[in-house]
Protein backbone atom coordinates (compact mmCIF):
# COMPACT_ATOMS: atom_id res chain seq x y z
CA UNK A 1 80.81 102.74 120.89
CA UNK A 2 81.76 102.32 117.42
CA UNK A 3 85.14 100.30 117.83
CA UNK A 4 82.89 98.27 120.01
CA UNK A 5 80.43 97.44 117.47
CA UNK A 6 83.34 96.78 115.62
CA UNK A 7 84.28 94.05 117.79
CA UNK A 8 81.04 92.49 117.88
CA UNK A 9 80.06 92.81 113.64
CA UNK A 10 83.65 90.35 113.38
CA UNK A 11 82.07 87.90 115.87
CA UNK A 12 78.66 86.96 114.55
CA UNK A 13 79.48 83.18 116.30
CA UNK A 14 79.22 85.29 119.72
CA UNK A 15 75.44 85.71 119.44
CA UNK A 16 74.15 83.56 122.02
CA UNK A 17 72.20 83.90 125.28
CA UNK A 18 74.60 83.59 127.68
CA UNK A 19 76.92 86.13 126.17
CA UNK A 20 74.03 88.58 126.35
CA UNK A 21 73.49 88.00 130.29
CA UNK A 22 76.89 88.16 131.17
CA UNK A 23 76.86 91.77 129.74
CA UNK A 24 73.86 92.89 131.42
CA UNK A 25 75.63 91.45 134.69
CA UNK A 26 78.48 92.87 134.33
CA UNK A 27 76.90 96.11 133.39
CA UNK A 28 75.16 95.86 136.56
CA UNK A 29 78.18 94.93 138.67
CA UNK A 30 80.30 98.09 137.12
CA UNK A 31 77.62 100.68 138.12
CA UNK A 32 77.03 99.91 141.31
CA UNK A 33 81.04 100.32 141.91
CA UNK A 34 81.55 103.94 141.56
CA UNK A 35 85.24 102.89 141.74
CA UNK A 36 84.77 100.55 138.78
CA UNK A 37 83.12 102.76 136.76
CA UNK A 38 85.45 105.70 137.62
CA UNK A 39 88.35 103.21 137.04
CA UNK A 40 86.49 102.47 133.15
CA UNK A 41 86.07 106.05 132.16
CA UNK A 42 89.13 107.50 133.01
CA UNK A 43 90.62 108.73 129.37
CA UNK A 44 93.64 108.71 130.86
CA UNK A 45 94.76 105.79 132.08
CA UNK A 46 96.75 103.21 130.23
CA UNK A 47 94.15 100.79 128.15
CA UNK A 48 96.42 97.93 129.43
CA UNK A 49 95.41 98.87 132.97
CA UNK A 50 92.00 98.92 132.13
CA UNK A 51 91.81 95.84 130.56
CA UNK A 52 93.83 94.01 132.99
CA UNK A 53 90.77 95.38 135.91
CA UNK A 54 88.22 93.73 133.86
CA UNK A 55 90.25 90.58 133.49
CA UNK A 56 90.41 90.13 137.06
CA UNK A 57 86.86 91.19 137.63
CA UNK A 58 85.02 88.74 135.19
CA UNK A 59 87.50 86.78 133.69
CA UNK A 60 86.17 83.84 135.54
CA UNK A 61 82.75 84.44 135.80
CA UNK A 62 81.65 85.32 132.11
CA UNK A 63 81.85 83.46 128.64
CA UNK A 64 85.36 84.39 126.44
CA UNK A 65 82.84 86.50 124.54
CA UNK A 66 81.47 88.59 126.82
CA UNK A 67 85.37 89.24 128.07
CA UNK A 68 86.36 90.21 124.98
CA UNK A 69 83.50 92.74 124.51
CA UNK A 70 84.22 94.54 127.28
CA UNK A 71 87.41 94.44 127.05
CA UNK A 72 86.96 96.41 124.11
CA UNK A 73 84.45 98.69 126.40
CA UNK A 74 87.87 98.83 128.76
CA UNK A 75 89.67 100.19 125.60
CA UNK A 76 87.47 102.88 124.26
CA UNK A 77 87.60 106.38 124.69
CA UNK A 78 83.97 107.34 126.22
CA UNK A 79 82.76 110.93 127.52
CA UNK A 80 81.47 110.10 131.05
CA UNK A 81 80.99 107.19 133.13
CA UNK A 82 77.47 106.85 131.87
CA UNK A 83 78.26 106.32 128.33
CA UNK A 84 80.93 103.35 129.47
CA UNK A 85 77.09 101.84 130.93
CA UNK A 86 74.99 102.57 127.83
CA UNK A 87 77.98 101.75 125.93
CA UNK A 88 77.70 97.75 127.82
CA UNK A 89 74.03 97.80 127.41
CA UNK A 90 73.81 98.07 123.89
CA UNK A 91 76.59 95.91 123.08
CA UNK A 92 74.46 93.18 125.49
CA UNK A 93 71.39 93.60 123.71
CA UNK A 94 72.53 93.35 120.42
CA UNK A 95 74.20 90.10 121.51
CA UNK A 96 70.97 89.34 123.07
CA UNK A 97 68.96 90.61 119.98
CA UNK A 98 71.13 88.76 118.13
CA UNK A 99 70.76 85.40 119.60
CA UNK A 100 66.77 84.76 119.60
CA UNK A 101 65.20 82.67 116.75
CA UNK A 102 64.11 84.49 113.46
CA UNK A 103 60.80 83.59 114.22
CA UNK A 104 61.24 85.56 117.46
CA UNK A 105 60.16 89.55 117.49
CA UNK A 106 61.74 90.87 120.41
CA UNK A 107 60.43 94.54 119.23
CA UNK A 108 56.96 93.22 119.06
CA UNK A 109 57.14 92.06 122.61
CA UNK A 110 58.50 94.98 123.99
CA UNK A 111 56.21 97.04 122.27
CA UNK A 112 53.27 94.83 123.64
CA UNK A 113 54.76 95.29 126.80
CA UNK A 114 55.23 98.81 127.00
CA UNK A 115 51.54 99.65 125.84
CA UNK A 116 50.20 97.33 128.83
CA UNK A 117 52.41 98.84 131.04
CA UNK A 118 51.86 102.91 129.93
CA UNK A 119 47.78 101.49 130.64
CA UNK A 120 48.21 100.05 134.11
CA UNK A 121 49.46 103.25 136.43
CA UNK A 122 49.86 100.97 139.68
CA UNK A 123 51.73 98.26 137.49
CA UNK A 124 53.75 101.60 135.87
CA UNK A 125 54.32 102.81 139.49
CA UNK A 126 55.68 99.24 140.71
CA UNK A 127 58.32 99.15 138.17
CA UNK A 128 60.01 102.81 138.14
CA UNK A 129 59.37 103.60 141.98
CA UNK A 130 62.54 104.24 143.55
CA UNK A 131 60.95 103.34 147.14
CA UNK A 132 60.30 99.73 145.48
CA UNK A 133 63.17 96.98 146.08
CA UNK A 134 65.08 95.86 143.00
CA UNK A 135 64.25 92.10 144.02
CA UNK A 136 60.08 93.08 144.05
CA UNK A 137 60.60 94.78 140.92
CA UNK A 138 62.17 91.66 139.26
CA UNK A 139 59.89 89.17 140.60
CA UNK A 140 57.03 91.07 139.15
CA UNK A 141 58.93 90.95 135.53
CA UNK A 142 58.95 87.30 136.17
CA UNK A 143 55.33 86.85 137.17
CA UNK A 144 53.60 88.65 134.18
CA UNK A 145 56.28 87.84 131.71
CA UNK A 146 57.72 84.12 132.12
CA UNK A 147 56.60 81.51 129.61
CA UNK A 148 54.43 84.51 127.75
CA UNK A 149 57.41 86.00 125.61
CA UNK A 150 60.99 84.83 124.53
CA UNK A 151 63.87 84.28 127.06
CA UNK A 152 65.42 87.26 125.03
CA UNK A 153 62.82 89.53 126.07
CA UNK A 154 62.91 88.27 129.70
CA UNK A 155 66.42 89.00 129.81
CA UNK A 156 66.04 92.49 128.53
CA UNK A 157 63.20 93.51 130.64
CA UNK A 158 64.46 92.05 133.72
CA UNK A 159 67.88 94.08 132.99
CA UNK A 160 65.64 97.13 132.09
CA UNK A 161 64.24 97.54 135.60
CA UNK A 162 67.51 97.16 137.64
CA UNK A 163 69.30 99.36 135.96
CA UNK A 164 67.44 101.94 134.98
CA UNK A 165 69.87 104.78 135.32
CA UNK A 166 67.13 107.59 135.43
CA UNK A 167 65.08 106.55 132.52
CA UNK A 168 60.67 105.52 132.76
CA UNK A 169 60.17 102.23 131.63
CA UNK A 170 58.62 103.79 128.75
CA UNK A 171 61.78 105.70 127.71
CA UNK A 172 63.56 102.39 128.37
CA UNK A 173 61.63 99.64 126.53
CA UNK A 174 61.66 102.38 123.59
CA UNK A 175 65.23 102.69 123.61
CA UNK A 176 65.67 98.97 123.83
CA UNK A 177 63.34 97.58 120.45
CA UNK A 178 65.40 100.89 118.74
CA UNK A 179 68.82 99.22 119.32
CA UNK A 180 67.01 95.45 118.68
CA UNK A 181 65.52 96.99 115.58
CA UNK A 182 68.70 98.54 114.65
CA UNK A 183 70.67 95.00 114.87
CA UNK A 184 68.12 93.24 112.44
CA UNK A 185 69.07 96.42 109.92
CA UNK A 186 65.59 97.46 110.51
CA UNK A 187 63.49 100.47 111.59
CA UNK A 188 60.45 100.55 114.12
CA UNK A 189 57.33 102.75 112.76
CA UNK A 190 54.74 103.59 115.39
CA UNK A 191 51.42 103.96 112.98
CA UNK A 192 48.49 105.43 115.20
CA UNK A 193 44.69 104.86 113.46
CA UNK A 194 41.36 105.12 114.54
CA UNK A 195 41.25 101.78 114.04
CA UNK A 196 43.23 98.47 113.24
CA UNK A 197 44.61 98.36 109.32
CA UNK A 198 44.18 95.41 107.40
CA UNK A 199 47.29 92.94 106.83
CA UNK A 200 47.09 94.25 103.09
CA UNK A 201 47.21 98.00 104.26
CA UNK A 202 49.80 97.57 106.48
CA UNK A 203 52.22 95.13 104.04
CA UNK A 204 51.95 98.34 101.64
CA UNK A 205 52.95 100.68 104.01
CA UNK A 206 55.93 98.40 105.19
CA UNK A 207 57.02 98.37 101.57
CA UNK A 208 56.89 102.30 101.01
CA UNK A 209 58.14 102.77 103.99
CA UNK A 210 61.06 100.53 103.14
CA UNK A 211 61.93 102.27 100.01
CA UNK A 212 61.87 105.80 102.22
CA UNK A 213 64.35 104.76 103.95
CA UNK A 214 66.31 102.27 103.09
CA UNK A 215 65.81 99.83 105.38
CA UNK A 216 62.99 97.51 106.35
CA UNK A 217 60.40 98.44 108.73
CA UNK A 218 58.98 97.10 111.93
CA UNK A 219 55.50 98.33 112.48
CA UNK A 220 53.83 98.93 115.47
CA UNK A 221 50.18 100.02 115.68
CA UNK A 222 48.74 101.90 118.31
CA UNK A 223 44.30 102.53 117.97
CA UNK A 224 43.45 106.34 118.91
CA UNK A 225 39.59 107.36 118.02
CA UNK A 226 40.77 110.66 118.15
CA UNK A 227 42.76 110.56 115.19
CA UNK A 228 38.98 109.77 113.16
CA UNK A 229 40.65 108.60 110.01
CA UNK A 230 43.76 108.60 107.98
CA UNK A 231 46.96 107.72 109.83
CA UNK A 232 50.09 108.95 111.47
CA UNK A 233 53.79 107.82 111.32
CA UNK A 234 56.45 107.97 113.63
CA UNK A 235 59.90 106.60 112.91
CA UNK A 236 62.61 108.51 115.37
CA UNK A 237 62.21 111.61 115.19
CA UNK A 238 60.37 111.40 112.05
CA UNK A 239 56.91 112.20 111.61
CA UNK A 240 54.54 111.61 108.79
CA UNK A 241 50.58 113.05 110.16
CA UNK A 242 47.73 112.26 107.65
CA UNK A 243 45.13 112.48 110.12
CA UNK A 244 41.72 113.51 109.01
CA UNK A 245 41.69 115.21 112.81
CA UNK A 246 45.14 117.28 112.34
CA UNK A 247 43.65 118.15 109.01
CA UNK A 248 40.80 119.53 110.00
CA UNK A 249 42.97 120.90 112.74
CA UNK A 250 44.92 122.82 110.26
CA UNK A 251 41.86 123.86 108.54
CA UNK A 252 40.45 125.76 111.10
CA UNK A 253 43.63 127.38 111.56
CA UNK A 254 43.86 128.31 108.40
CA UNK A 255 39.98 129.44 108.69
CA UNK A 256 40.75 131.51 112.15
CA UNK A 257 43.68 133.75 110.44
């Protein structure tokens, strides 16, 4: 993964749409050829071998970009046929990621996304069913999502659904504004509140947040009544609670021993 990175950081002209798709394709085509894949992930075949199968697979059918990227998927060393797939599906939405307008937040619609979708169970069920046909599934992404968020986003979510490779949608549209995040050099901080912060309160939490840890910071609120007051942080794994309700939690735990 990292010598593929490599390849794209040296390219930042390969950033466009197009490129993007053509990796989510091709990621698409590779796992549903178990021969393909198996072909990809063998650590001991000859790299030339390997690069020479995905030059006859997509040479003609995707942009001199998206060739060269996975040609440099063909030439890495990966643990198991599933990393060679999440290896293609980062490196295609970075590109992606990569290629949207800077007024575009790709995180922010995802996010938006995901907290309609973890409130509608039927809408939930019709995207991670595995008795639902890829095709429905997709023409459902197009229905509530065309014309409402970038074509970035589109792309993503529409990729998202056919391939999920054993992930929720939750799980997925997480791990997807991570690695978008990630490309902008940025961080995403989930900040549940009993209710919405001001633009003020929030700009001064970006900021401190910033300085934590190095990086700037995407925020993402989420309103819980339960939490009464105060606020809680989540970035990764990462998590700041200063709740009044886990407070008094932890009070009457401390009162109770």
């Amino acid at each position: 993964m990292a010598s593929s990175r490599t390849a794209l950081a040296a390219h930042a002209d390969w950033a466009d749409l197009a490129t993007g798709e053509n990796l989510f394709d091709a990621g698409r085509v590779i796992g549903n050829s178990s021969q393909l894949l198996t072909a990809l992930a063998d650590g001991s075949a000859e790299d030339s071998s390997k690069i020479a199968l995905i030059r006859a697979v997509f040479g003609a059918t995707v942009t001199p970009a998206a060739l060269e990227l996975l040609q440099s998927v063909a030439a890495g060393r990966w643990s198991n046929s599933q990393d060679v797939l999440a290896g293609i599906e980062e490196l295609a939405l970075r590109v992606t990621a990569a290629s949207a307008p800077q007024e575009v937040s790709i995180g922010s619609e995802l996010f938006l996304f995901s907290t309609a979708v973890s409130s509608d169970a039927e809408l939930e069920l019709a995207l991670t069913s595995k008795l639902g046909a890829v095709s429905a599934k997709v023409g459902l992404i197009e229905a509530l999502l065309a014309n409402k968020v970038s074509p970035q986003t589109l792309v993503i979510v529409r990729h998202l659904v056919q391939q999920p490779r054993g992930r929720r949608i939750g799980e997925l549209l997480t791990d997807a504004a991570t690695i978008v995040a990630d490309q902008a050099n940025s961080v995403i901080a989930t900040v549940t509140a009993a209710a919405p912060l001001q633009p003020g309160q929030l700009d001064r939490l970006a900021t401190t947040l910033a300085a934590r840890y190095g990086r700037s910071v995407a925020l993402n609120q989420v309103i819980d009544p339960s939490v009464v007051g105060g606020v809680k942080v989540q970035i990764g794994d990462d998590v700041i609670d200063g709740s009044i309700a886990t407070r008094l939690k932890d009070l009457r735990l401390q009162l109770a021993g």
